[in-house]
N, C-alpha and C. Protein backbone atom coordinates (compact mmCIF):
# COMPACT_ATOMS: atom_id res chain seq x y z
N UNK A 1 0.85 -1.17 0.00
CA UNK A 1 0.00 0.00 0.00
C UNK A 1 0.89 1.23 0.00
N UNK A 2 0.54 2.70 -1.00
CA UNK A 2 1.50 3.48 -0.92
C UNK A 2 0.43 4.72 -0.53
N UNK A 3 1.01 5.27 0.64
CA UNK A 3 -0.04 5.93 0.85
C UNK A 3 1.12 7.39 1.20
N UNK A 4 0.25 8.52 0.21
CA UNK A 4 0.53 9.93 -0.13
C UNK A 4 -0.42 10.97 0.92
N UNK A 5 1.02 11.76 0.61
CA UNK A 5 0.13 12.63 1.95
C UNK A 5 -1.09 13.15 1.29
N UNK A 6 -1.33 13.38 0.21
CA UNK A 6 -2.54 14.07 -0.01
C UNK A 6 -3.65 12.87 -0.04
N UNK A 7 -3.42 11.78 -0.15
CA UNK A 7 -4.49 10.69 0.33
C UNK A 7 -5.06 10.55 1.90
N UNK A 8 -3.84 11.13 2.79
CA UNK A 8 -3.78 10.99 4.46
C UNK A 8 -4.53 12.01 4.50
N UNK A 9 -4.43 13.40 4.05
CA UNK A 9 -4.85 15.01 4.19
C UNK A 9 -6.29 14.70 4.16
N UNK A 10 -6.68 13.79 2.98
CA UNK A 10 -8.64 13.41 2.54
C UNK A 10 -8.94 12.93 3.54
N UNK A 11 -8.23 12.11 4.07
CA UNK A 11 -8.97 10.70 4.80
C UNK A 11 -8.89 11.85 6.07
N UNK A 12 -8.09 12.47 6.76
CA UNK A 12 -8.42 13.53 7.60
C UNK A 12 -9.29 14.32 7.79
N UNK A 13 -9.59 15.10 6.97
CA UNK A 13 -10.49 15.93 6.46
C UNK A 13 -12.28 15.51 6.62
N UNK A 14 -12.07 14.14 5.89
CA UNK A 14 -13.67 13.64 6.04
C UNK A 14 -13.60 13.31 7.63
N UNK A 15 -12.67 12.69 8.28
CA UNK A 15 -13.02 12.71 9.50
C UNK A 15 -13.06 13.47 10.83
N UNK A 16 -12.43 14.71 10.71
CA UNK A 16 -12.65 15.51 11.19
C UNK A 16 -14.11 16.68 10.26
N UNK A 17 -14.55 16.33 9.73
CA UNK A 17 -15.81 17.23 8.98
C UNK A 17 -16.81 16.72 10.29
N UNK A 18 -16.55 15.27 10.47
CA UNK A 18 -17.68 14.61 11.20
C UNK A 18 -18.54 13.91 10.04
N UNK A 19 -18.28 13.33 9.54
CA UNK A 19 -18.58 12.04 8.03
C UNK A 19 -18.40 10.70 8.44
N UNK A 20 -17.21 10.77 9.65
CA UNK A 20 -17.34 9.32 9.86
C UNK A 20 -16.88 9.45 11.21
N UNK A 21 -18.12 9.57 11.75
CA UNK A 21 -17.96 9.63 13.49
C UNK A 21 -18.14 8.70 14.44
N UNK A 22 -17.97 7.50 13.79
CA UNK A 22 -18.18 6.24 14.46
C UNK A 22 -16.42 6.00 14.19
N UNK A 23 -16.29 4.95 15.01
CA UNK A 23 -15.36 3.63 14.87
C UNK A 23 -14.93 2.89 13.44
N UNK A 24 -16.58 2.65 13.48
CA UNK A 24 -16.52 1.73 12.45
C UNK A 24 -16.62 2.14 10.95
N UNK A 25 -16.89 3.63 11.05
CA UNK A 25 -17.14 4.40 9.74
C UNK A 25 -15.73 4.97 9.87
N UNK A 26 -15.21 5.10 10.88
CA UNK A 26 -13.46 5.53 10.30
C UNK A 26 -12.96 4.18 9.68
N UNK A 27 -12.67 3.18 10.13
CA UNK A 27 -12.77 2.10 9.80
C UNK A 27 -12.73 2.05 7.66
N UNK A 28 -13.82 2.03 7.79
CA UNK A 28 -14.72 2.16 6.80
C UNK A 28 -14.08 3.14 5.75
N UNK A 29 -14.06 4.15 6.06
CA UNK A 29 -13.61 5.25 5.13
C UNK A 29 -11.88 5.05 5.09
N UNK A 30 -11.41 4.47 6.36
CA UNK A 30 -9.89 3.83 5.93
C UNK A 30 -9.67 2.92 4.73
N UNK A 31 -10.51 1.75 4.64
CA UNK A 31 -10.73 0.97 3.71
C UNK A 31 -11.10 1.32 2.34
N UNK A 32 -12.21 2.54 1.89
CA UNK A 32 -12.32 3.21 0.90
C UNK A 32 -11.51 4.11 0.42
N UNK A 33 -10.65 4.45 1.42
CA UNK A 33 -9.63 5.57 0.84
C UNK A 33 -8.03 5.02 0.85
N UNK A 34 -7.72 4.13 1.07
CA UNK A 34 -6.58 3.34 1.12
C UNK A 34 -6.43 1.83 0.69
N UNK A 35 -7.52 1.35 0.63
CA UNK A 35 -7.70 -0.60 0.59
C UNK A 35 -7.03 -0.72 -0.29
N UNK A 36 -6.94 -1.78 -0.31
CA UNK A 36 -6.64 -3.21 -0.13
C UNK A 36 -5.77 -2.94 1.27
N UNK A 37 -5.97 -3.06 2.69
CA UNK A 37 -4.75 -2.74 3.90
C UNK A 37 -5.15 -4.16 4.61
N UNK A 38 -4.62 -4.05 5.63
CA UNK A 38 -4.58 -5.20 6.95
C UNK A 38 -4.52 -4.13 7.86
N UNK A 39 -5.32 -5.07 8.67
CA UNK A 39 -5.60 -4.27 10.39
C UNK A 39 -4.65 -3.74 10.76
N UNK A 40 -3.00 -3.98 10.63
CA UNK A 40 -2.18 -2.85 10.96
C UNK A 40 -1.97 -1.74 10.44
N UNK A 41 -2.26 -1.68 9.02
CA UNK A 41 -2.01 -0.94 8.30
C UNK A 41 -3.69 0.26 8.36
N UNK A 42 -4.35 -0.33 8.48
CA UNK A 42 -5.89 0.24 9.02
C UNK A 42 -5.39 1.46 10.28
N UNK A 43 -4.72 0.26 11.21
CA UNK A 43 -4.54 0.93 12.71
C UNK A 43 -4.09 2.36 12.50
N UNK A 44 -2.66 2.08 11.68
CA UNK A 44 -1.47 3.21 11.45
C UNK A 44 -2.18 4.38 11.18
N UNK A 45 -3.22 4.06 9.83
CA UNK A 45 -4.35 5.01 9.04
C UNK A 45 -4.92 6.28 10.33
N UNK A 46 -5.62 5.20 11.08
CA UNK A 46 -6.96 5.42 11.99
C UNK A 46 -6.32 6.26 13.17
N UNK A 47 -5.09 5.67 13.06
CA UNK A 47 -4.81 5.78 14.99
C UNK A 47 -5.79 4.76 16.18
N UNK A 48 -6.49 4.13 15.39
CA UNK A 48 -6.97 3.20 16.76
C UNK A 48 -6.33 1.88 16.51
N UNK A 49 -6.35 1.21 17.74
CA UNK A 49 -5.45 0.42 18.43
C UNK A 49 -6.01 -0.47 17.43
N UNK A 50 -4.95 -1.42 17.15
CA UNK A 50 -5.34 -2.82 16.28
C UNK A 50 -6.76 -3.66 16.67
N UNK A 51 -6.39 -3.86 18.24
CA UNK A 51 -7.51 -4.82 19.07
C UNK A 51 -8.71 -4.27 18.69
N UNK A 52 -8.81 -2.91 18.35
CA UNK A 52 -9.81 -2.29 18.28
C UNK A 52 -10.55 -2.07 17.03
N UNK A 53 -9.15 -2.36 16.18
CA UNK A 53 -9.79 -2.30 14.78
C UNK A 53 -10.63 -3.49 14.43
N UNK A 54 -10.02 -5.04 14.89
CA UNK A 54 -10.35 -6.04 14.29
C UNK A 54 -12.21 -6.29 14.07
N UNK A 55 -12.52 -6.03 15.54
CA UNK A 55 -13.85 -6.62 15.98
C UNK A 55 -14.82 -5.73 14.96
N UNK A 56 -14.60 -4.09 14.62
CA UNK A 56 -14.89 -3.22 13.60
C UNK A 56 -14.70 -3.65 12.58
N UNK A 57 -13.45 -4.40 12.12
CA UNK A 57 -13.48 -4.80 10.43
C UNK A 57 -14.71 -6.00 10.65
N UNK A 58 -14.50 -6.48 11.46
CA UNK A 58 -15.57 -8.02 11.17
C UNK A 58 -16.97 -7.20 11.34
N UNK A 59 -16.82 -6.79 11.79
CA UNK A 59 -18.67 -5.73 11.73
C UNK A 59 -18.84 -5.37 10.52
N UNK A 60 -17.87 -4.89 9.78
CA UNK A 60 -17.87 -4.62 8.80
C UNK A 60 -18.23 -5.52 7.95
N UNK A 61 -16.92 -6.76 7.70
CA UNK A 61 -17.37 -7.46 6.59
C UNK A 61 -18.69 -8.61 6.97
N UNK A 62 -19.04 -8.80 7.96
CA UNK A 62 -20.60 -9.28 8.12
C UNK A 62 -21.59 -8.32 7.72
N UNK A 63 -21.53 -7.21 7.33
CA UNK A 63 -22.87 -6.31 7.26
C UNK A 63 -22.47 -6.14 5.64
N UNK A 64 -21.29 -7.58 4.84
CA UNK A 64 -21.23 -6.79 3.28
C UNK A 64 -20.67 -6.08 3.03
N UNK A 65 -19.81 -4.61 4.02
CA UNK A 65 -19.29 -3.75 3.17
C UNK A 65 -18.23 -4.01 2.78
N UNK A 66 -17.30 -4.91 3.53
CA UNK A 66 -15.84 -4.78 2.96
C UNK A 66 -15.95 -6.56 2.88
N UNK A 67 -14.46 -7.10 1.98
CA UNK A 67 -14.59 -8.27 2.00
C UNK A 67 -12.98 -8.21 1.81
N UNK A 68 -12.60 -9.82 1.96
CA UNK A 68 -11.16 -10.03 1.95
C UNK A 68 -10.31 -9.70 0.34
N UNK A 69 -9.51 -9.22 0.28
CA UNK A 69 -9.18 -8.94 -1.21
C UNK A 69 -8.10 -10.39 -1.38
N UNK A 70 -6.95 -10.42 -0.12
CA UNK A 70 -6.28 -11.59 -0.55
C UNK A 70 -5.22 -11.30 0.74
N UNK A 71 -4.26 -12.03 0.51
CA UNK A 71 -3.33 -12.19 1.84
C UNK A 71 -1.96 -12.12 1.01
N UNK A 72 -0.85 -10.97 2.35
CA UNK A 72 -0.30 -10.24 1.69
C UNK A 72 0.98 -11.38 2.61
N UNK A 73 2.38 -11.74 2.05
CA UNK A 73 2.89 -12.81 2.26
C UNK A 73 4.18 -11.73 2.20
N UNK A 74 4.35 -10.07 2.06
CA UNK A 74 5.70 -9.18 2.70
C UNK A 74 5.95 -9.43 3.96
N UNK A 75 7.32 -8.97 4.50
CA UNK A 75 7.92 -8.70 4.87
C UNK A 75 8.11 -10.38 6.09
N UNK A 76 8.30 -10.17 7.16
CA UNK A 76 8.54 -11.16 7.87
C UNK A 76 7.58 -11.69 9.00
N UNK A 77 7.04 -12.61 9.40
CA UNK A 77 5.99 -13.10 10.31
C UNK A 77 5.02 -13.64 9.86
N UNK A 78 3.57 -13.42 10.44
CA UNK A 78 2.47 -13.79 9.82
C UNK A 78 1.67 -13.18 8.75
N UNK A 79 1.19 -13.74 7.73
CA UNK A 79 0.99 -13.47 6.96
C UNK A 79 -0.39 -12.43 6.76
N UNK A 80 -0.66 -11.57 6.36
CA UNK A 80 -1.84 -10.47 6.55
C UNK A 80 -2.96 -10.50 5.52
N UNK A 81 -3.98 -10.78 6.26
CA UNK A 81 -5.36 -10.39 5.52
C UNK A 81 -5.52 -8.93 4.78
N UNK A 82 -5.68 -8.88 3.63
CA UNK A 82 -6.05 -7.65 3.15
C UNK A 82 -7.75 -7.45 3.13
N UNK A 83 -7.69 -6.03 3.26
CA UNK A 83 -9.27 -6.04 3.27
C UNK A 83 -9.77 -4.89 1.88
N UNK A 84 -10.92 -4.87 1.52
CA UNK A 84 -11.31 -4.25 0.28
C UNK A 84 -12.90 -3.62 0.36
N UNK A 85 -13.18 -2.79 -0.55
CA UNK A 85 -14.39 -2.42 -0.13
C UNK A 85 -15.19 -3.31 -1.27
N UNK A 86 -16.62 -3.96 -0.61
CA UNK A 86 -17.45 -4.57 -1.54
C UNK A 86 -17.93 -3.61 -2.61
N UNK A 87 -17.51 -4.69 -3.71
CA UNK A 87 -18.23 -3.85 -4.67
C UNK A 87 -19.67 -4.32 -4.86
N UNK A 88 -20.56 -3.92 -5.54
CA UNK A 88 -21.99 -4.15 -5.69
C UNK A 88 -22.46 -3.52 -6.88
């Protein structure tokens, strides 16, 4: 994922407007404005804690909006779920 400051500046912007004043709509708008990421890479986005992200992405992809894009096999350890926004 290559993420530009003027992509960080948007994703700021809508959330401080108050657009995504939930959890799970930052969440959410992380995933639309950056996806394909993994919960760490979500976290980094969001500033909320990983633990915190996860239970939010799964809210997520049970309610349809986001779904798994594929699993990302960089750098060293376990291997990372990417997440994506459903298309429809």
């Amino acid at each position: 994922m290559n993420i530009t400051l003027t992509s960080l500046e948007a994703y700021h912007e809508t959330i401080m407007s108050g657009r995504a004043d939930t959890m799970r709509m930052r969440v959410l708008e992380a995933v639309r404005c950056f996806g394909p990421a993994s919960d760490k890479e979500l976290s980094r986005i969001t500033g909320i804690p990983e633990n915190t992200i996860r239970p939010r992405r799964g809210e997520l992809a049970k309610l349809g909006m986001i779904q798994v894009e594929g699993v990302s096999n960089e750098g060293p350890g376990r291997r990372k779920t990417l997440w994506r926004i459903t298309v429809r």
